[in-house]
C-alpha atoms as a PDB file:
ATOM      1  CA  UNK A   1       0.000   0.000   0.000  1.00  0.00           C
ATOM      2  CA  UNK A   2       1.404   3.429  -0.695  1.00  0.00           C
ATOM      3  CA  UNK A   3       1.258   5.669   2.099  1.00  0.00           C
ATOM      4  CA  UNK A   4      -0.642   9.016   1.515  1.00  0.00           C
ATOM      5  CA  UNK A   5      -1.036  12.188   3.500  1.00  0.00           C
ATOM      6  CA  UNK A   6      -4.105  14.699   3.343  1.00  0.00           C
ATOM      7  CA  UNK A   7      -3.677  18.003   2.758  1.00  0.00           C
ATOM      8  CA  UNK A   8      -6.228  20.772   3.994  1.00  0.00           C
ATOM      9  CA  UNK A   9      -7.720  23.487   2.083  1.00  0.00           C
ATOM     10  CA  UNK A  10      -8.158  26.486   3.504  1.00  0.00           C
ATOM     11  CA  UNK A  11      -9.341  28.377   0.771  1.00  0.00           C
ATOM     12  CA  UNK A  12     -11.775  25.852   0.088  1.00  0.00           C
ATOM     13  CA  UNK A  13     -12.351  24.067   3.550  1.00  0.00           C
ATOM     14  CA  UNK A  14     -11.786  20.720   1.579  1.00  0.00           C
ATOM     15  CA  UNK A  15      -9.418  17.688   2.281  1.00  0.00           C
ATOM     16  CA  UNK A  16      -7.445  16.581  -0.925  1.00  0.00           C
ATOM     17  CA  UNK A  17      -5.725  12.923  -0.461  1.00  0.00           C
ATOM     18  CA  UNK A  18      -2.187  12.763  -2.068  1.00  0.00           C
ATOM     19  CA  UNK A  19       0.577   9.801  -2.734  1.00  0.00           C
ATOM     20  CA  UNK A  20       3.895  10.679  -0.848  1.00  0.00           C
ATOM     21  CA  UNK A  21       7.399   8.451  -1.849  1.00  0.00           C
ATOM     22  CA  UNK A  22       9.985   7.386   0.345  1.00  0.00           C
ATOM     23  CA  UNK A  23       9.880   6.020   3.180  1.00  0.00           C
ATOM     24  CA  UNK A  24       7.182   7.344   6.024  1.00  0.00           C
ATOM     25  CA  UNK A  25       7.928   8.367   9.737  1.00  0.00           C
ATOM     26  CA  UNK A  26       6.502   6.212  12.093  1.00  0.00           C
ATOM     27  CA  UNK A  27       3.400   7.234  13.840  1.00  0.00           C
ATOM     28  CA  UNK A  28       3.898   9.155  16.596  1.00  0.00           C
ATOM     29  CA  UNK A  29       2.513  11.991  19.457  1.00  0.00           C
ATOM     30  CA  UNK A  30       4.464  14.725  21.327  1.00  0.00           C
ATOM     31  CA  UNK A  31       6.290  15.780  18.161  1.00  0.00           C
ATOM     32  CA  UNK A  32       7.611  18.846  17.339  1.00  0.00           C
ATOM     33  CA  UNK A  33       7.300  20.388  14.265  1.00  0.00           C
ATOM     34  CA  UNK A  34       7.906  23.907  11.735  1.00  0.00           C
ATOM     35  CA  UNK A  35       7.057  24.770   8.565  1.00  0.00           C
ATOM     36  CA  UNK A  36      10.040  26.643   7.049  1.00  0.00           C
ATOM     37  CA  UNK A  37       9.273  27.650   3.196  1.00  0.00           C
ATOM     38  CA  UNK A  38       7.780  25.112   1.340  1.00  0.00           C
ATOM     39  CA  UNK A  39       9.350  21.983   3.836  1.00  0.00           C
ATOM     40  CA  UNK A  40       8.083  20.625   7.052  1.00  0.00           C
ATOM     41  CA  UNK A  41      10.040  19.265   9.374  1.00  0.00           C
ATOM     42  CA  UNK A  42       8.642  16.635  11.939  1.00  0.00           C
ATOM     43  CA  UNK A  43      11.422  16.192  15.154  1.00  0.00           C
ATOM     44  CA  UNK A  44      11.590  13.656  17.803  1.00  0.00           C
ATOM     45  CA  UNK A  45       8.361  12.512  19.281  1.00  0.00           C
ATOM     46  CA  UNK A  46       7.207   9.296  21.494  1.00  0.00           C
ATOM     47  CA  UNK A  47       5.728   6.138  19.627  1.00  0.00           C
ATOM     48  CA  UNK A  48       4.258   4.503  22.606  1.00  0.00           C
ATOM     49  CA  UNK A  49       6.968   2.398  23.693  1.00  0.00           C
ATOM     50  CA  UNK A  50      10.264   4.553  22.582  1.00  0.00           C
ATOM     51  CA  UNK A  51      11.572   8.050  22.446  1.00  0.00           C
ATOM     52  CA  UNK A  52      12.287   9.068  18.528  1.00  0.00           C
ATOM     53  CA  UNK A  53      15.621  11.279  18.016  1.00  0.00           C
ATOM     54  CA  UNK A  54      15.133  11.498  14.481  1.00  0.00           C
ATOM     55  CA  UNK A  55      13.811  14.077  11.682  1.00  0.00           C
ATOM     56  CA  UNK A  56      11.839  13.778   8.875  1.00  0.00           C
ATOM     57  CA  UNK A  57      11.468  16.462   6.366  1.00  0.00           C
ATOM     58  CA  UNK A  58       8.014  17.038   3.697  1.00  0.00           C
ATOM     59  CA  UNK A  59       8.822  18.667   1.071  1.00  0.00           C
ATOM     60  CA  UNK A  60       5.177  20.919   0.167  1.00  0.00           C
ATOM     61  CA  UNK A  61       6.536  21.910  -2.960  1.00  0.00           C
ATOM     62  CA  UNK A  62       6.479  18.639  -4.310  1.00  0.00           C
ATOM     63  CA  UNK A  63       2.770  18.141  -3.858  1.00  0.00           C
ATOM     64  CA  UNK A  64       2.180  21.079  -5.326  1.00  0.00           C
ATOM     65  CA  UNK A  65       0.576  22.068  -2.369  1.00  0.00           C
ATOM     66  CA  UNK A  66       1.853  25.632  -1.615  1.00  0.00           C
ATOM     67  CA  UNK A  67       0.625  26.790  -5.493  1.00  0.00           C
ATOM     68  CA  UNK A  68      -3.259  25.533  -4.742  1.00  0.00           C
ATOM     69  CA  UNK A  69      -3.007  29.093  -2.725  1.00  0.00           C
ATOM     70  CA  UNK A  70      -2.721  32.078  -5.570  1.00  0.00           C
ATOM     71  CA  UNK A  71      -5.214  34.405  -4.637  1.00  0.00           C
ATOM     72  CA  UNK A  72      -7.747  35.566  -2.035  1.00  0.00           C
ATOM     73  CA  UNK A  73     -10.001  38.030  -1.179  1.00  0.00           C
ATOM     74  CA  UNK A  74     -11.255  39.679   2.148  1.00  0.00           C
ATOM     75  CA  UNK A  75     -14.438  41.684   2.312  1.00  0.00           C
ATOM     76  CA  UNK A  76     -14.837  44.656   4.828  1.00  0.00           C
ATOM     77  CA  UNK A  77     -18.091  46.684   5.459  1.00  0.00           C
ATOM     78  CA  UNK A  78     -16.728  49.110   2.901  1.00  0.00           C
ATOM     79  CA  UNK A  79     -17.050  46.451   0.028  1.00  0.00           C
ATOM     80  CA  UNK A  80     -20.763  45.170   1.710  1.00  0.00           C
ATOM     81  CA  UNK A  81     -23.324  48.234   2.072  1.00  0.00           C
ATOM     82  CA  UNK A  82     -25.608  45.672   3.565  1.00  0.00           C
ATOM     83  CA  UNK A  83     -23.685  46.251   6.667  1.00  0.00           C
ATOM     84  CA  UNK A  84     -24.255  49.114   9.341  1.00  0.00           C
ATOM     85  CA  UNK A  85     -21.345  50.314  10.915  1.00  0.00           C
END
């Protein structure tokens, strides 16, 4: 089975499944983890029975994820004359 991660929307408050390659961390809690650019980076954690030392490193801009975000808009009372103010 190919492992898979799911990737959240904002824009459009959907979940969008995709394929990952390479290998896959374990699963894990009390992680810590950092977006920096277009990578994140997943450090340490517990697995249940162990403490992890390692790092694993997701690379957005591969999954294209990162471009799904070009544009957005935010509306103000200005924009709505429906509104009081």
């Amino acid at each position: 089975m190919t492992p898979s991660i799911n990737f959240f929307f904002a824009v459009t408050m959907q979940y969008t499944e995709r394929a990952t390659a390479g290998k896959s961390p374990s699963s894990r809690g009390h992680h810590s983890a950092v977006l920096i650019d277009s990578r994140l980076y997943i450090i340490g954690g517990f697995d249940g029975s162990s403490t992890l030392d390692d790092v694993w490193i997701l690379d957005l801009a591969a999954s294209a994820y990162l471009a799904g975000v070009t544009e957005f808009t935010l509306a103000s009372s200005v924009d709505r004359p429906d509104q009081e103010e």
